[in-house]
C-alpha atoms as a PDB file:
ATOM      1  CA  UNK A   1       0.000   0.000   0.000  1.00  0.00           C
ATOM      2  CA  UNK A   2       1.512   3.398  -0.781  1.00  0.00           C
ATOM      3  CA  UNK A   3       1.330   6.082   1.203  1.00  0.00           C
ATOM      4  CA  UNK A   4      -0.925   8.545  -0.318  1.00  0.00           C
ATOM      5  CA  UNK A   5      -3.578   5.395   0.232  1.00  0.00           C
ATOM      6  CA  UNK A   6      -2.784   4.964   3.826  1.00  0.00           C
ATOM      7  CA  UNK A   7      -3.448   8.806   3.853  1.00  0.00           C
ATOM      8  CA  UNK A   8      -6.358   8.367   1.926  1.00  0.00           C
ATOM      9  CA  UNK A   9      -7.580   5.548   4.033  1.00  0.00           C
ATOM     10  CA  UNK A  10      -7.061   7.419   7.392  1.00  0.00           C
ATOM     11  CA  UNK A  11      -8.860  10.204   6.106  1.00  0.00           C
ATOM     12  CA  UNK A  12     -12.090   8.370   5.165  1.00  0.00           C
ATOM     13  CA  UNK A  13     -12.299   6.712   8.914  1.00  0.00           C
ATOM     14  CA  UNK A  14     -11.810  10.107   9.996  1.00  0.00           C
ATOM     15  CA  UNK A  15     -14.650  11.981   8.136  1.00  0.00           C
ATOM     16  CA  UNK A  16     -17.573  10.160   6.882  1.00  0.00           C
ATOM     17  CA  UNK A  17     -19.719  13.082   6.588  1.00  0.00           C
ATOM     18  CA  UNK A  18     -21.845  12.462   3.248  1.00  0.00           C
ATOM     19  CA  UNK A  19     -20.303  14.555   0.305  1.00  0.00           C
ATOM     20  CA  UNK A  20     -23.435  16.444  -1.580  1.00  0.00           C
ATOM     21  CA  UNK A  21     -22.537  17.371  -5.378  1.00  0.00           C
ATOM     22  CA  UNK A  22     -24.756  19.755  -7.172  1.00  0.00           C
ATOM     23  CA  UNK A  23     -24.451  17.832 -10.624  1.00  0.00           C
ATOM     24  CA  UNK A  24     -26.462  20.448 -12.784  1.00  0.00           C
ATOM     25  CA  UNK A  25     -23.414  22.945 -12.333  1.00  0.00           C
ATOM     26  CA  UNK A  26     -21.165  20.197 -13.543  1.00  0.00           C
ATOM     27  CA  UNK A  27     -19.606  20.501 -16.675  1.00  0.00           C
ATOM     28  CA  UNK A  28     -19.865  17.449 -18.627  1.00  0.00           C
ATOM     29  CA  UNK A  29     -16.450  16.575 -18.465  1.00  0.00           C
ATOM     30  CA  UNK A  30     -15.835  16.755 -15.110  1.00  0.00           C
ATOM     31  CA  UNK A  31     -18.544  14.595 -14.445  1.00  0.00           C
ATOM     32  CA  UNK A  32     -16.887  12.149 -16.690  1.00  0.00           C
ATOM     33  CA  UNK A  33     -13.578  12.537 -14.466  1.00  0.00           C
ATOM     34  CA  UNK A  34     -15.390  12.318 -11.108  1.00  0.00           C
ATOM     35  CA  UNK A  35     -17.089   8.678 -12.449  1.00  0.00           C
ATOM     36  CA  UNK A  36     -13.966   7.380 -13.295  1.00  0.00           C
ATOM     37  CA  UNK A  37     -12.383   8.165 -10.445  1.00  0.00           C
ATOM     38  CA  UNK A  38     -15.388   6.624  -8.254  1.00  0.00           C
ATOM     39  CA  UNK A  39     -15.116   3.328 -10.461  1.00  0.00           C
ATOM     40  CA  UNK A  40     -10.940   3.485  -9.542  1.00  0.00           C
ATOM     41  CA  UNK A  41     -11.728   3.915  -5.834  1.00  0.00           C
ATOM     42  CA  UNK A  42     -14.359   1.000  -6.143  1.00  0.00           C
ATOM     43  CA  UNK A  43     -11.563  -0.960  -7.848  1.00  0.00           C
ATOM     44  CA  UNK A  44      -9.030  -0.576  -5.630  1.00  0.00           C
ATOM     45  CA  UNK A  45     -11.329  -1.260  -2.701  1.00  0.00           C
ATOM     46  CA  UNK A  46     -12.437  -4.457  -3.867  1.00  0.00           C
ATOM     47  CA  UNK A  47      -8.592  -5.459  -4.083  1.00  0.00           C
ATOM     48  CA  UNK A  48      -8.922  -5.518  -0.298  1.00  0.00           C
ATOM     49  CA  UNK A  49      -9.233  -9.280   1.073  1.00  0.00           C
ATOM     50  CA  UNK A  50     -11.679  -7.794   3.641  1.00  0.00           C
ATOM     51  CA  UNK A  51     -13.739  -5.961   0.602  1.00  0.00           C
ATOM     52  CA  UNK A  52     -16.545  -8.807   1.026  1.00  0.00           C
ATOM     53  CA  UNK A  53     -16.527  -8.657   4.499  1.00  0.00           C
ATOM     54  CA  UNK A  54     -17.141  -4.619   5.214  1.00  0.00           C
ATOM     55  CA  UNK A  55     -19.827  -4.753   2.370  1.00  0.00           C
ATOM     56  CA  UNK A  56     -21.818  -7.289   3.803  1.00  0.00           C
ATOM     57  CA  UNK A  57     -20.968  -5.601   7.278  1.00  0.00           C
ATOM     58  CA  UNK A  58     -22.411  -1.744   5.963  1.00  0.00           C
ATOM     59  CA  UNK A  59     -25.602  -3.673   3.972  1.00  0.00           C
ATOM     60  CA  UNK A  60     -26.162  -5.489   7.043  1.00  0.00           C
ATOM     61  CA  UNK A  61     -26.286  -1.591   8.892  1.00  0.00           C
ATOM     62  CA  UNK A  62     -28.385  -0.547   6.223  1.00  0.00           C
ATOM     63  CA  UNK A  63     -30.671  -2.888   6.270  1.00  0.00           C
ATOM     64  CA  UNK A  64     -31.134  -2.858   9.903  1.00  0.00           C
ATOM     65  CA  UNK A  65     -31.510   1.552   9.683  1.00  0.00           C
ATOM     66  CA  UNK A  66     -34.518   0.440   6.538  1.00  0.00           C
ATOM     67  CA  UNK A  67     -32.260   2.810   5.075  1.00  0.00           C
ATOM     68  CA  UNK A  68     -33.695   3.857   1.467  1.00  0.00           C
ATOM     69  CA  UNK A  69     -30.074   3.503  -0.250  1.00  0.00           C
ATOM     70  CA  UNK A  70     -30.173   0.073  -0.722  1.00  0.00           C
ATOM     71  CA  UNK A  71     -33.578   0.647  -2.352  1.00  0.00           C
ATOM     72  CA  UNK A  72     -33.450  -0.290  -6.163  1.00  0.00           C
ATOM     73  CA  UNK A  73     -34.016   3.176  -8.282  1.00  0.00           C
END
């Protein structure tokens, strides 16, 4: 793991405040940049041998909260 990840990482258990995005105001290109990025961050997550695990672990949360995210759209 490099150490911009490890930063990375320690930030996200430090702030898990939701992020909103207005994407109206978005130009269309850096929505396109944003979505890639979000697919490499779900990439390199799933590289994690615990990936399984703290998905099944957050659903699990979800679930119990009847949170509407896990609703299909």
């Amino acid at each position: 793991m490099t150490n911009s990840t490890q930063q990375l990482e320690h930030l996200i258990e430090e702030d898990d405040r939701p992020i909103k995005l207005n994407y109206d105001s978005m130009p269309e290109y850096v929505k396109q940049e944003l979505a890639a990025s979000a697919w490499k961050a779900i990439q390199l997550f799933m590289t994690r041998p615990d990936a399984r695990e703290i998905l099944d672990a957050e659903k699990a949360r979800l679930e119990a909260e009847e949170s509407t995210l896990l609703t299909r759209r």
